[in-house]
N, C-alpha and C. Protein backbone atom coordinates (compact mmCIF):
# COMPACT_ATOMS: atom_id res chain seq x y z
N UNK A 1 33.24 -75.89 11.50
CA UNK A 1 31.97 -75.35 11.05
C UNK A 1 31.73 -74.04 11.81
N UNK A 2 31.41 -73.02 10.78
CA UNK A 2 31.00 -71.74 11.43
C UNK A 2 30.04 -71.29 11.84
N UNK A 3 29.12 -70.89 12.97
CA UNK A 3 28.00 -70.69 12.87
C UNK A 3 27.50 -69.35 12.96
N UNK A 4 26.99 -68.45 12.88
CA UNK A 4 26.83 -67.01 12.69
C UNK A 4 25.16 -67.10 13.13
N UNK A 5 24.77 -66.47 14.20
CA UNK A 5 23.21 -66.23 14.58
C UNK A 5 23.01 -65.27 14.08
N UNK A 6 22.04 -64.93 13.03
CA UNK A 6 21.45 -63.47 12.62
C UNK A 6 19.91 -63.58 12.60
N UNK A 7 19.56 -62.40 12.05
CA UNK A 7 17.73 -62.38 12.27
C UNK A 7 18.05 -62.03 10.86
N UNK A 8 16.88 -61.97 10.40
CA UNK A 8 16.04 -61.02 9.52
C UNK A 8 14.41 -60.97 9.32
N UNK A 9 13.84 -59.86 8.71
CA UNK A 9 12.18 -58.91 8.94
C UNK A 9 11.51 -59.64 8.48
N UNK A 10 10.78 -60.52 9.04
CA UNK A 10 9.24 -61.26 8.26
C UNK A 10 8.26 -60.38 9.10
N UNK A 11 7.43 -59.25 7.66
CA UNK A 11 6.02 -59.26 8.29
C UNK A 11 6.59 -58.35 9.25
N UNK A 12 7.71 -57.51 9.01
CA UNK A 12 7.70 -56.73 10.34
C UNK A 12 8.16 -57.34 11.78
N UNK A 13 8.70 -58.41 11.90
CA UNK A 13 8.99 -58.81 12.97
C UNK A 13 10.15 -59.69 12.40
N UNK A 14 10.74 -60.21 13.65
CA UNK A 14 12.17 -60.43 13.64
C UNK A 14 12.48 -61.92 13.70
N UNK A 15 13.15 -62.69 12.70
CA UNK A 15 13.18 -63.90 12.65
C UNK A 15 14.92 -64.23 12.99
N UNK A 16 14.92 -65.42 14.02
CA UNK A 16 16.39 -65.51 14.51
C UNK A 16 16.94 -66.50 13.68
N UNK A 17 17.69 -66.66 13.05
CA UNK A 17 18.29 -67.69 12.13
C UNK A 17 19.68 -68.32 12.72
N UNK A 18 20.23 -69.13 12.27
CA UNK A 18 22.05 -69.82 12.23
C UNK A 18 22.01 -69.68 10.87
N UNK A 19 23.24 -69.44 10.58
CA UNK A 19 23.74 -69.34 10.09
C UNK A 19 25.24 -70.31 9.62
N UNK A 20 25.08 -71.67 8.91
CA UNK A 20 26.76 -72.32 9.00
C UNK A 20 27.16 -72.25 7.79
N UNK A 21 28.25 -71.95 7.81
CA UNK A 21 29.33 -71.60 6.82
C UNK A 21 30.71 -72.56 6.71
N UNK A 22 31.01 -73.38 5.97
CA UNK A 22 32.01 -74.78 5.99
C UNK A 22 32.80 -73.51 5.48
N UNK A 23 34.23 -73.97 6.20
CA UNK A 23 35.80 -73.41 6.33
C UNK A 23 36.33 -73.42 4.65
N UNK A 24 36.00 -72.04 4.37
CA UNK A 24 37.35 -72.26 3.15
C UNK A 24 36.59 -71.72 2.38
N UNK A 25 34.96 -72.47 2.39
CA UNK A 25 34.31 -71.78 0.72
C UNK A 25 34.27 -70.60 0.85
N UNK A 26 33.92 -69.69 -0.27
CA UNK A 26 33.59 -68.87 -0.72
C UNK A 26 32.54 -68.80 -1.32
N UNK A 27 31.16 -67.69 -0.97
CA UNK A 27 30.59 -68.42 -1.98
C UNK A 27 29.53 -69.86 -1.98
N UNK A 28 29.07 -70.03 -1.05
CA UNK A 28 28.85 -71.38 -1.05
C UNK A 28 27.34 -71.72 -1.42
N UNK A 29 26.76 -73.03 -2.18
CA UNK A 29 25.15 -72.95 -2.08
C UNK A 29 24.97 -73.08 -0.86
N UNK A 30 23.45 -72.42 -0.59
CA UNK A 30 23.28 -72.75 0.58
C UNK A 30 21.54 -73.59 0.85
N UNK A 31 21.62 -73.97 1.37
CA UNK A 31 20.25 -74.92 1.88
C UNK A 31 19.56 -74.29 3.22
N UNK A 32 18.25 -73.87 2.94
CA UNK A 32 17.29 -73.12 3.91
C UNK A 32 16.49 -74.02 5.00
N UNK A 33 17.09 -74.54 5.61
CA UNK A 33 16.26 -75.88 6.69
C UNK A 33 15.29 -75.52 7.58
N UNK A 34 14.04 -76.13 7.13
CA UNK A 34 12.99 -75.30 8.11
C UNK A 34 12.62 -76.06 9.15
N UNK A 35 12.08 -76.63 10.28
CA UNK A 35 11.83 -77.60 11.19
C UNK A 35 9.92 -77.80 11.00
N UNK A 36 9.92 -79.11 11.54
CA UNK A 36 8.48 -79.25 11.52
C UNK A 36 7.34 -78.79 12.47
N UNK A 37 6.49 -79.68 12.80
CA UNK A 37 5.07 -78.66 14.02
C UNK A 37 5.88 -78.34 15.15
N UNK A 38 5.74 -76.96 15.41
CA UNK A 38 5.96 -76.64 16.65
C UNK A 38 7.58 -77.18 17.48
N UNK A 39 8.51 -76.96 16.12
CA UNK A 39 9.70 -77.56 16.73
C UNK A 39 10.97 -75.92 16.80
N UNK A 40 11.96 -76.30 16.74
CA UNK A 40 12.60 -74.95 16.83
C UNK A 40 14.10 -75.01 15.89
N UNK A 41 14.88 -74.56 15.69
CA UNK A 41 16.12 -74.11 14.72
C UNK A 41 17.01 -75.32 15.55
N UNK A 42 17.23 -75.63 16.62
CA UNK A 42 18.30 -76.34 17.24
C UNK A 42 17.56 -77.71 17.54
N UNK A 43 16.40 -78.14 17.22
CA UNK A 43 15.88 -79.65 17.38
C UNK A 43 15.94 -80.79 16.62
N UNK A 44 17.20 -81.39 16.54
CA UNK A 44 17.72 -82.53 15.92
C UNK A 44 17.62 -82.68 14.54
N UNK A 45 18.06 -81.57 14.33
CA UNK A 45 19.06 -81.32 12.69
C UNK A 45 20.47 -80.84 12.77
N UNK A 46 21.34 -81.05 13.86
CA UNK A 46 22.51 -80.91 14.03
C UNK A 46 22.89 -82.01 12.87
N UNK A 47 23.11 -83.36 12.91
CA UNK A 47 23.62 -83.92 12.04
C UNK A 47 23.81 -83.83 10.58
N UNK A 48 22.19 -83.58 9.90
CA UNK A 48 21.93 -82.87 8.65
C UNK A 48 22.97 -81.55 8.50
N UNK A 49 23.14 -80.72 9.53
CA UNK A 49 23.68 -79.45 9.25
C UNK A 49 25.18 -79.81 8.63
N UNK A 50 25.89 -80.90 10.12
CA UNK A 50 27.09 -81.23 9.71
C UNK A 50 27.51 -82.23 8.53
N UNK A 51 26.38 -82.44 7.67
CA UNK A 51 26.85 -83.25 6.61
C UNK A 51 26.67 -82.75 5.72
N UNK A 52 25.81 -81.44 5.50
CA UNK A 52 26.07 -80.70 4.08
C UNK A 52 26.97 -79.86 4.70
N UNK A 53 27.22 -79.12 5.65
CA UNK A 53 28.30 -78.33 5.39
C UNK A 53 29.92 -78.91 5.33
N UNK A 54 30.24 -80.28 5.93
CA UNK A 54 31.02 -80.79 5.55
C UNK A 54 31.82 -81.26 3.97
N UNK A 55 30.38 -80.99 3.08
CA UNK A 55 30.22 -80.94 1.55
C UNK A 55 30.29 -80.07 0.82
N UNK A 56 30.58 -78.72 2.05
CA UNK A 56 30.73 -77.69 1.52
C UNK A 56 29.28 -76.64 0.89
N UNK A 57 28.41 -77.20 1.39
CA UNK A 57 27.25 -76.08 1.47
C UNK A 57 26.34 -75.82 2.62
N UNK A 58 26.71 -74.14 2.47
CA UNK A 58 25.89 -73.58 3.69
C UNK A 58 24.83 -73.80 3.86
N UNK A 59 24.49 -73.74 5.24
CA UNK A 59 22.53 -73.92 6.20
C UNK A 59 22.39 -72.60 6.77
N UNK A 60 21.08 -72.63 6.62
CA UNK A 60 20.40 -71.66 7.19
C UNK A 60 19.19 -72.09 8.23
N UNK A 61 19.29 -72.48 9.14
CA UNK A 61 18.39 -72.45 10.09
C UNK A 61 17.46 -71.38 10.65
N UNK A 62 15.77 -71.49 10.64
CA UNK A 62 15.69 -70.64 11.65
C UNK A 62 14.83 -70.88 12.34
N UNK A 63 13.32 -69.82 13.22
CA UNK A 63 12.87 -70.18 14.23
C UNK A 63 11.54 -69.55 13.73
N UNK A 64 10.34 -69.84 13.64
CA UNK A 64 9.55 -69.20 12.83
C UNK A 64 9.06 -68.09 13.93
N UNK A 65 8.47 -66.86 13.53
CA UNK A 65 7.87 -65.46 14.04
C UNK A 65 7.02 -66.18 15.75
N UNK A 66 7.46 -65.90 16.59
CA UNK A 66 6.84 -66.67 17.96
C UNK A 66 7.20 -67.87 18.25
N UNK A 67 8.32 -68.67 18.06
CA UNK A 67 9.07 -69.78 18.56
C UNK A 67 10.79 -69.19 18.77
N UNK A 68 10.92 -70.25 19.32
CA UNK A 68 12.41 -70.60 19.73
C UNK A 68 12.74 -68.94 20.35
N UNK A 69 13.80 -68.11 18.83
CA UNK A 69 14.63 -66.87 19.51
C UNK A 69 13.72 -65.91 18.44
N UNK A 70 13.09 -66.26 18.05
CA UNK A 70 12.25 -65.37 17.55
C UNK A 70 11.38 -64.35 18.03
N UNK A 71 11.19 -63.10 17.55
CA UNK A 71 10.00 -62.53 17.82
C UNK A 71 8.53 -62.75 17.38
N UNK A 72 7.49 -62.06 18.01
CA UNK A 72 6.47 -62.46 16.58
C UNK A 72 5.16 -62.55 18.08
N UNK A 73 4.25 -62.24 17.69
CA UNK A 73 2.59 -62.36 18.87
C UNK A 73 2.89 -63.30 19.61
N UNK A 74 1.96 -64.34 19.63
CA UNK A 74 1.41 -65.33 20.28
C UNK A 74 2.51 -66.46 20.15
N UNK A 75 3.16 -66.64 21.39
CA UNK A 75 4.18 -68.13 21.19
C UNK A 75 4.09 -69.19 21.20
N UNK A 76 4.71 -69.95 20.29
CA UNK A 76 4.47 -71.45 19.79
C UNK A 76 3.08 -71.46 18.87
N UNK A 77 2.21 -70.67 18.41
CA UNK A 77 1.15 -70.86 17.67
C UNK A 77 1.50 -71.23 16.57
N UNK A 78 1.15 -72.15 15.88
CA UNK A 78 1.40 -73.05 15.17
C UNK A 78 0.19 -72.46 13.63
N UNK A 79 0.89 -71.42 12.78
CA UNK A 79 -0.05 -70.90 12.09
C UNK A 79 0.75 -70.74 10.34
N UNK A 80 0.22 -71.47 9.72
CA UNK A 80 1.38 -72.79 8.49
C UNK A 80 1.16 -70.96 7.30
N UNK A 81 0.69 -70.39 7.34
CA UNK A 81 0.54 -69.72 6.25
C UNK A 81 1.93 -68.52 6.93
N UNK A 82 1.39 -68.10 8.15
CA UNK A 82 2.74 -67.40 8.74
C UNK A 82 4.24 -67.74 8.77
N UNK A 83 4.07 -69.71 8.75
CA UNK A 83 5.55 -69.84 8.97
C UNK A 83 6.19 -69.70 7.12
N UNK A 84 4.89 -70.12 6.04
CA UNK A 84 5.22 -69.79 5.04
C UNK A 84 5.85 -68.64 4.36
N UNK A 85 5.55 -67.57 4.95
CA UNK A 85 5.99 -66.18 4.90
C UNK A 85 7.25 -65.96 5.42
N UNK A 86 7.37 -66.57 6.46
CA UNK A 86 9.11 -66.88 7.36
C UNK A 86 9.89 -67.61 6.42
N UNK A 87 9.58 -68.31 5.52
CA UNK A 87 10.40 -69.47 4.41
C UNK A 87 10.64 -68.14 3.19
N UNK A 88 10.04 -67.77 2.78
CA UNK A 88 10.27 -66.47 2.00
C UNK A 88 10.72 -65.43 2.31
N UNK A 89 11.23 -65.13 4.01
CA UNK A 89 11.70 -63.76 3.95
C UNK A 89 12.87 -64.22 4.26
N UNK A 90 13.00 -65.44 4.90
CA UNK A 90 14.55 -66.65 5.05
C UNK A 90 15.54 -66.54 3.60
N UNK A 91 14.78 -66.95 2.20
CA UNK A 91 15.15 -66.77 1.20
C UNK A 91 15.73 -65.30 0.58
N UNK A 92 14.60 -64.46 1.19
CA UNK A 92 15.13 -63.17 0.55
C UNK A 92 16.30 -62.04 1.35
N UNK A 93 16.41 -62.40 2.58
CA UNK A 93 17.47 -62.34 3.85
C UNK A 93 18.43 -62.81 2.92
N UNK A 94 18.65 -64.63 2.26
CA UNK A 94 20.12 -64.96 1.84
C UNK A 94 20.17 -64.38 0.60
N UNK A 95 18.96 -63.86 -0.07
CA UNK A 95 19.58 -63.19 -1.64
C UNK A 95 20.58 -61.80 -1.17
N UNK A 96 20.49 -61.76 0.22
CA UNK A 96 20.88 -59.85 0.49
C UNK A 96 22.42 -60.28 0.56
N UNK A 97 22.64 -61.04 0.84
CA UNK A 97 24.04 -62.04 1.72
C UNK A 97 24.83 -62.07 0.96
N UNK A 98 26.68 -61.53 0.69
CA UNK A 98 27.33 -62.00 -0.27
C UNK A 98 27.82 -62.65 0.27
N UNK A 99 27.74 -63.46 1.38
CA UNK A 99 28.49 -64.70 2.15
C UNK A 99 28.05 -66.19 1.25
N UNK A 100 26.96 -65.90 0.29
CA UNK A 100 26.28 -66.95 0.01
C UNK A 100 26.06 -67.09 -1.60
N UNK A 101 25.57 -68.14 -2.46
CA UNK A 101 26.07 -67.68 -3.56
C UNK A 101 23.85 -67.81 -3.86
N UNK A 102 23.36 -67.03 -3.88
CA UNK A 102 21.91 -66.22 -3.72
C UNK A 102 21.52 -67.01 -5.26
N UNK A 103 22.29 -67.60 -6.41
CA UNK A 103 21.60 -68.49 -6.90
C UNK A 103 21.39 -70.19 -7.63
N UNK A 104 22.11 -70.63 -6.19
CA UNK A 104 22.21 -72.02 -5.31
C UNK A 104 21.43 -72.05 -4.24
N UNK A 105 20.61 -71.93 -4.08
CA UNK A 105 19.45 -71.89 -3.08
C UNK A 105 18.55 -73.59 -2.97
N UNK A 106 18.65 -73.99 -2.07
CA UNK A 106 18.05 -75.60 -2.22
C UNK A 106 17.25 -74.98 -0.92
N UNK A 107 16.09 -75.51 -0.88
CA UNK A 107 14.96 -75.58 0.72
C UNK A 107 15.08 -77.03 0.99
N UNK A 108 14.78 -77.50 2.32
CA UNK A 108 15.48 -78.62 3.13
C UNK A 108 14.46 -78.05 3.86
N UNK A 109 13.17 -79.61 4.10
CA UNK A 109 12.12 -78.88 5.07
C UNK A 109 11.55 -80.53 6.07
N UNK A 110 11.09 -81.15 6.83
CA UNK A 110 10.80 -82.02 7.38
C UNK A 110 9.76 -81.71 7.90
N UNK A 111 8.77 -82.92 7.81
CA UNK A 111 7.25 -82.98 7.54
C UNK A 111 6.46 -81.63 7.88
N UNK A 112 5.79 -80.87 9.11
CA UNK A 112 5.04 -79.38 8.08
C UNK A 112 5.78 -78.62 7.58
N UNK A 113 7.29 -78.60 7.80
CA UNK A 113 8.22 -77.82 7.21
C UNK A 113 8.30 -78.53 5.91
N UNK A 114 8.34 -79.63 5.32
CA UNK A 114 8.26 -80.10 4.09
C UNK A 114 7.66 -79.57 3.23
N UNK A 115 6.52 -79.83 3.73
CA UNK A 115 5.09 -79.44 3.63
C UNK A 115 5.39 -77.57 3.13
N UNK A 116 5.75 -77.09 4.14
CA UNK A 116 6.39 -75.38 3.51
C UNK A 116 7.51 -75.24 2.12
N UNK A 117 7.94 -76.48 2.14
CA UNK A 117 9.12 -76.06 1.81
C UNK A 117 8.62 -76.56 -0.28
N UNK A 118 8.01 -77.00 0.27
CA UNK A 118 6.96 -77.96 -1.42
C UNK A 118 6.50 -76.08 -1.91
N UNK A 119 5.69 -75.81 -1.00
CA UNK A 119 4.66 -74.61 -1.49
C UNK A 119 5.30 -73.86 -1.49
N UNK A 120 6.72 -73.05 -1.14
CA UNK A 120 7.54 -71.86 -1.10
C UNK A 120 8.46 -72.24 -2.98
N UNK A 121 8.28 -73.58 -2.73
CA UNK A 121 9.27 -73.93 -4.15
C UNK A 121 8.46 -74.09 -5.16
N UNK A 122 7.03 -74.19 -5.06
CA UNK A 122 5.81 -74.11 -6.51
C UNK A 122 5.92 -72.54 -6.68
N UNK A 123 6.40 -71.98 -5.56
CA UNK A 123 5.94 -70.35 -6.34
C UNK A 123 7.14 -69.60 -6.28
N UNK A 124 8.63 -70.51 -6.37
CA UNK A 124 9.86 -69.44 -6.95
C UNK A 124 10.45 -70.45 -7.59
N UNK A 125 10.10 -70.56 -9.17
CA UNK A 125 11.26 -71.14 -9.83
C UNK A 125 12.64 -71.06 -9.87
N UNK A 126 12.81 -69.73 -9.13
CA UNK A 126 14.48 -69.44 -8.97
C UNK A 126 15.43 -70.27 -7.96
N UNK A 127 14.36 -71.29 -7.42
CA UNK A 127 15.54 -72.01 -6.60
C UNK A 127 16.00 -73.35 -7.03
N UNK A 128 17.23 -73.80 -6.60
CA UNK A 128 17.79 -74.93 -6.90
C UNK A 128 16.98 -75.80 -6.86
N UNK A 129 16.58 -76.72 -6.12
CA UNK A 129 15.65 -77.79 -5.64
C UNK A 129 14.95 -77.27 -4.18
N UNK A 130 14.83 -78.93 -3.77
CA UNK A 130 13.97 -78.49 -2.94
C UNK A 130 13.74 -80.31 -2.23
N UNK A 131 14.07 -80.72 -1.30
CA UNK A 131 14.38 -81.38 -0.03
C UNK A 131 13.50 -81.68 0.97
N UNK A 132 12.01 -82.56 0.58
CA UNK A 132 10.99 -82.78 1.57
C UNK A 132 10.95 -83.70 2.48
N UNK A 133 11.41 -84.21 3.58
CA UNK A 133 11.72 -85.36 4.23
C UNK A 133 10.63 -85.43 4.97
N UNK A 134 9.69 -86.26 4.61
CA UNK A 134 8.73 -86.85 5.35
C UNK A 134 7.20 -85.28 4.94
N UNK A 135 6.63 -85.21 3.93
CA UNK A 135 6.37 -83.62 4.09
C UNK A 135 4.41 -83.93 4.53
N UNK A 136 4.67 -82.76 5.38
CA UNK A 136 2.86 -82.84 5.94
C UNK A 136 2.18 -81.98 4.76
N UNK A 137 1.25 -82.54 3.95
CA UNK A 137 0.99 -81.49 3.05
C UNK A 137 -0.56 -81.34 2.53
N UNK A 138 -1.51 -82.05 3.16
CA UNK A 138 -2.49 -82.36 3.46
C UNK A 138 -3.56 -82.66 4.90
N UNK A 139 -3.73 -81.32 5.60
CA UNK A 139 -3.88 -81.71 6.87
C UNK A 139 -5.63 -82.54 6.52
N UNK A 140 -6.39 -82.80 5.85
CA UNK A 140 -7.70 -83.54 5.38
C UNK A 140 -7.25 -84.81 5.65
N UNK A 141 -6.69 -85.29 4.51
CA UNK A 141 -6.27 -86.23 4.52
C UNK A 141 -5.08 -87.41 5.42
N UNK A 142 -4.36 -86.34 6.19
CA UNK A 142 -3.55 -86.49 7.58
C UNK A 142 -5.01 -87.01 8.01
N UNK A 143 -5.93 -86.77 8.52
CA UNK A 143 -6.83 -87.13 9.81
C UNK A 143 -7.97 -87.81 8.85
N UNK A 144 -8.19 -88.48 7.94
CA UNK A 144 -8.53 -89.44 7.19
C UNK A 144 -7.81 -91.50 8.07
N UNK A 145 -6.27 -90.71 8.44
CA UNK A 145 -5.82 -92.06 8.48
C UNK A 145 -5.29 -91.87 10.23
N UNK A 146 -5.71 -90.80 11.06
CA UNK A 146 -5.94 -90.83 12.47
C UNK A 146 -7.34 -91.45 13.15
N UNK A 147 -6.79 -92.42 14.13
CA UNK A 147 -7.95 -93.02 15.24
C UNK A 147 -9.00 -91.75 15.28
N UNK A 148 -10.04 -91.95 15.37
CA UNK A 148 -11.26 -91.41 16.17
C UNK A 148 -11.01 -90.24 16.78
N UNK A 149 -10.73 -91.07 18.28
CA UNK A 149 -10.56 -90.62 19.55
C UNK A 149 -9.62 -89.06 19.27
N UNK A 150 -8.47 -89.36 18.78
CA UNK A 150 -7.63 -88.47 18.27
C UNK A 150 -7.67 -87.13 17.44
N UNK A 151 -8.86 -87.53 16.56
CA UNK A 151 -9.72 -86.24 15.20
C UNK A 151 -10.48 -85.63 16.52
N UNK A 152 -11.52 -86.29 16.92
CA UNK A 152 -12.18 -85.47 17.87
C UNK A 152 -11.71 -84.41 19.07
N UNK A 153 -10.29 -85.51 19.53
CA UNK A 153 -9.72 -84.17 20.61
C UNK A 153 -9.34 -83.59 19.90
N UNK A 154 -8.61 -83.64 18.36
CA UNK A 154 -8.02 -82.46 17.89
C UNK A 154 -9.37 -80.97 17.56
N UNK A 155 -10.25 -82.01 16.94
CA UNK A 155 -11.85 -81.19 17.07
C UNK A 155 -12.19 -80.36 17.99
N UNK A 156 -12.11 -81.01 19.24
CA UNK A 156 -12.40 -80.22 20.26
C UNK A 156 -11.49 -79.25 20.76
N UNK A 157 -10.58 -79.61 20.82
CA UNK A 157 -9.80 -78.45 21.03
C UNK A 157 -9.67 -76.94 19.80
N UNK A 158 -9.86 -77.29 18.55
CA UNK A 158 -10.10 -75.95 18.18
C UNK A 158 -11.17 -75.59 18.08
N UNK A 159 -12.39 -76.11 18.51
CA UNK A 159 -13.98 -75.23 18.53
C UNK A 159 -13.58 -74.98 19.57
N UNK A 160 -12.85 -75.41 20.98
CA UNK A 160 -12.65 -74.68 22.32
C UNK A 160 -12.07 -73.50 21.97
N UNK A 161 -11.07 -73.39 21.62
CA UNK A 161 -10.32 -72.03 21.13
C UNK A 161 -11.28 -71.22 20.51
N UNK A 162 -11.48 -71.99 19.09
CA UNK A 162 -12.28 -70.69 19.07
C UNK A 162 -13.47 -69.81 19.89
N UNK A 163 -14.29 -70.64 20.40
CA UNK A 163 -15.31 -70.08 21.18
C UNK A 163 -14.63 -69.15 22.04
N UNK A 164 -13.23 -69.06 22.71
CA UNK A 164 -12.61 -68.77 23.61
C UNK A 164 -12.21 -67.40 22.87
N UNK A 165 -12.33 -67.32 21.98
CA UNK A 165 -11.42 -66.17 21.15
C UNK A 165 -12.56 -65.02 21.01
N UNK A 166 -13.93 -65.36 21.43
CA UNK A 166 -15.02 -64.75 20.89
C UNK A 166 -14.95 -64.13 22.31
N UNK A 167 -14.03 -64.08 23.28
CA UNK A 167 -13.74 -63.68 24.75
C UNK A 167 -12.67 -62.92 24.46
N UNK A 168 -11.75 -62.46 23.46
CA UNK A 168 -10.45 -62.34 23.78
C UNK A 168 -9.20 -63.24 24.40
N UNK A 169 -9.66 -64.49 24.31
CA UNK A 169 -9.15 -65.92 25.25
C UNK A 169 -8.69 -66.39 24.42
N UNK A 170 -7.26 -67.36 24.57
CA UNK A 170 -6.94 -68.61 23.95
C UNK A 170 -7.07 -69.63 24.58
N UNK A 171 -7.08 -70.80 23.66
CA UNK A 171 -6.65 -72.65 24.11
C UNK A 171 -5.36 -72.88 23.96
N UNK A 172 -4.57 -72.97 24.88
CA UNK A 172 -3.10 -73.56 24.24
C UNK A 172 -2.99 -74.86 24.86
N UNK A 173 -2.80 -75.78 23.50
CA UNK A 173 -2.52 -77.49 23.58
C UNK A 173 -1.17 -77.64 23.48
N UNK A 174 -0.56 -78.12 24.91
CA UNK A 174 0.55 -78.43 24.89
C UNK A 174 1.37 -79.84 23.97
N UNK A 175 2.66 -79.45 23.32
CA UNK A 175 2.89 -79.80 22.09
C UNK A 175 4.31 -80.56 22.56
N UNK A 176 5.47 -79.78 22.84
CA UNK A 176 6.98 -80.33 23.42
C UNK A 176 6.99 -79.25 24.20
N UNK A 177 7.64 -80.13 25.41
CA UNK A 177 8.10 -79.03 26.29
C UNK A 177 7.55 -78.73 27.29
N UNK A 178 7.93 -78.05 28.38
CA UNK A 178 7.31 -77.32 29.29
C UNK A 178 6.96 -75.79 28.95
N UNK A 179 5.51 -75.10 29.62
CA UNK A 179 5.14 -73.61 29.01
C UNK A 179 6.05 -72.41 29.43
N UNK A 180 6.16 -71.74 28.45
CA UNK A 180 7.00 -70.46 28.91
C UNK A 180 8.18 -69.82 28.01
């Protein structure tokens, strides 16, 4: 399996992608894999990668505008209309590509990436399918079927932010990981 790291321009800023390419094709469909909240291009979709490209179709991984190897403002902000825009310039990056065959295009997205990958595919009929594993696509109704305790800290924490923003200030709620 080949892997090739490239970027391409969302919005003016620089999105880091993988790139895998199975030995031999030419040409190959390829599948756009997006990751879910606040996760990154290399967080446990290795397996997925190696079983379609073993089938002979390419992945495209990437890192949305302010995560992982990406560029982009504020890091790790978790902002679903921005990473939507990253799923569309992902797509229009592999139409540029003759490594790829630009109309075999499948999206491959896991839960808010699902969730992206549903709404990027209602508004381009030009792609193959489309691959929702587990998809977040209703944040109302997500916290309809969350404890209490849980809606409210999520509550509180964005009236904290915002009030904080009316400072030039952020709230950052730690998500995976250590900060930095």
């Amino acid at each position: 399996m080949n892997e090739k790291v490239m970027s391409f321009s969302s919005e003016g800023q620089d999105c880091t992608g993988s790139l895998f390419l199975p030995e031999g094709a030419e040409r190959p469909p390829v599948i756009v894999m997006g990751h879910g909240y606040a996760a990154e291009r290399h967080f446990g979709n290795r397996s997925y990668i190696e079983a379609f490209v073993k089938v002979g179709v390419a992945v495209l991984t990437f890192d949305y505008r302010g995560s992982g190897d990406s560029a982009g403002g504020r890091r790790r902000l978790v902002d679903p209309k921005k990473q939507v825009e990253d799923w569309e310039a992902a797509i229009e990056f592999l139409r540029s590509l003759f490594l790829v065959d630009a109309s075999r295009i499948i999206l491959w997205g896991s839960s808010l990436g699902g969730g992206h990958a549903l709404t990027v595919a209602a508004k381009d009929q030009s792609l193959l399918g489309v691959i929702a594993q587990v998809p977040h696509c209703d944040s109302r109704s997500a916290f309809k079927n969350t404890p209490s305790a849980k809606t409210l800290s999520a509550v509180g924490h964005g009236v904290w932010d915002l009030l904080l923003s009316l400072f030039g200030k952020i709230h950052e709620v730690p998500v995976v990981g250590k900060p930095g």
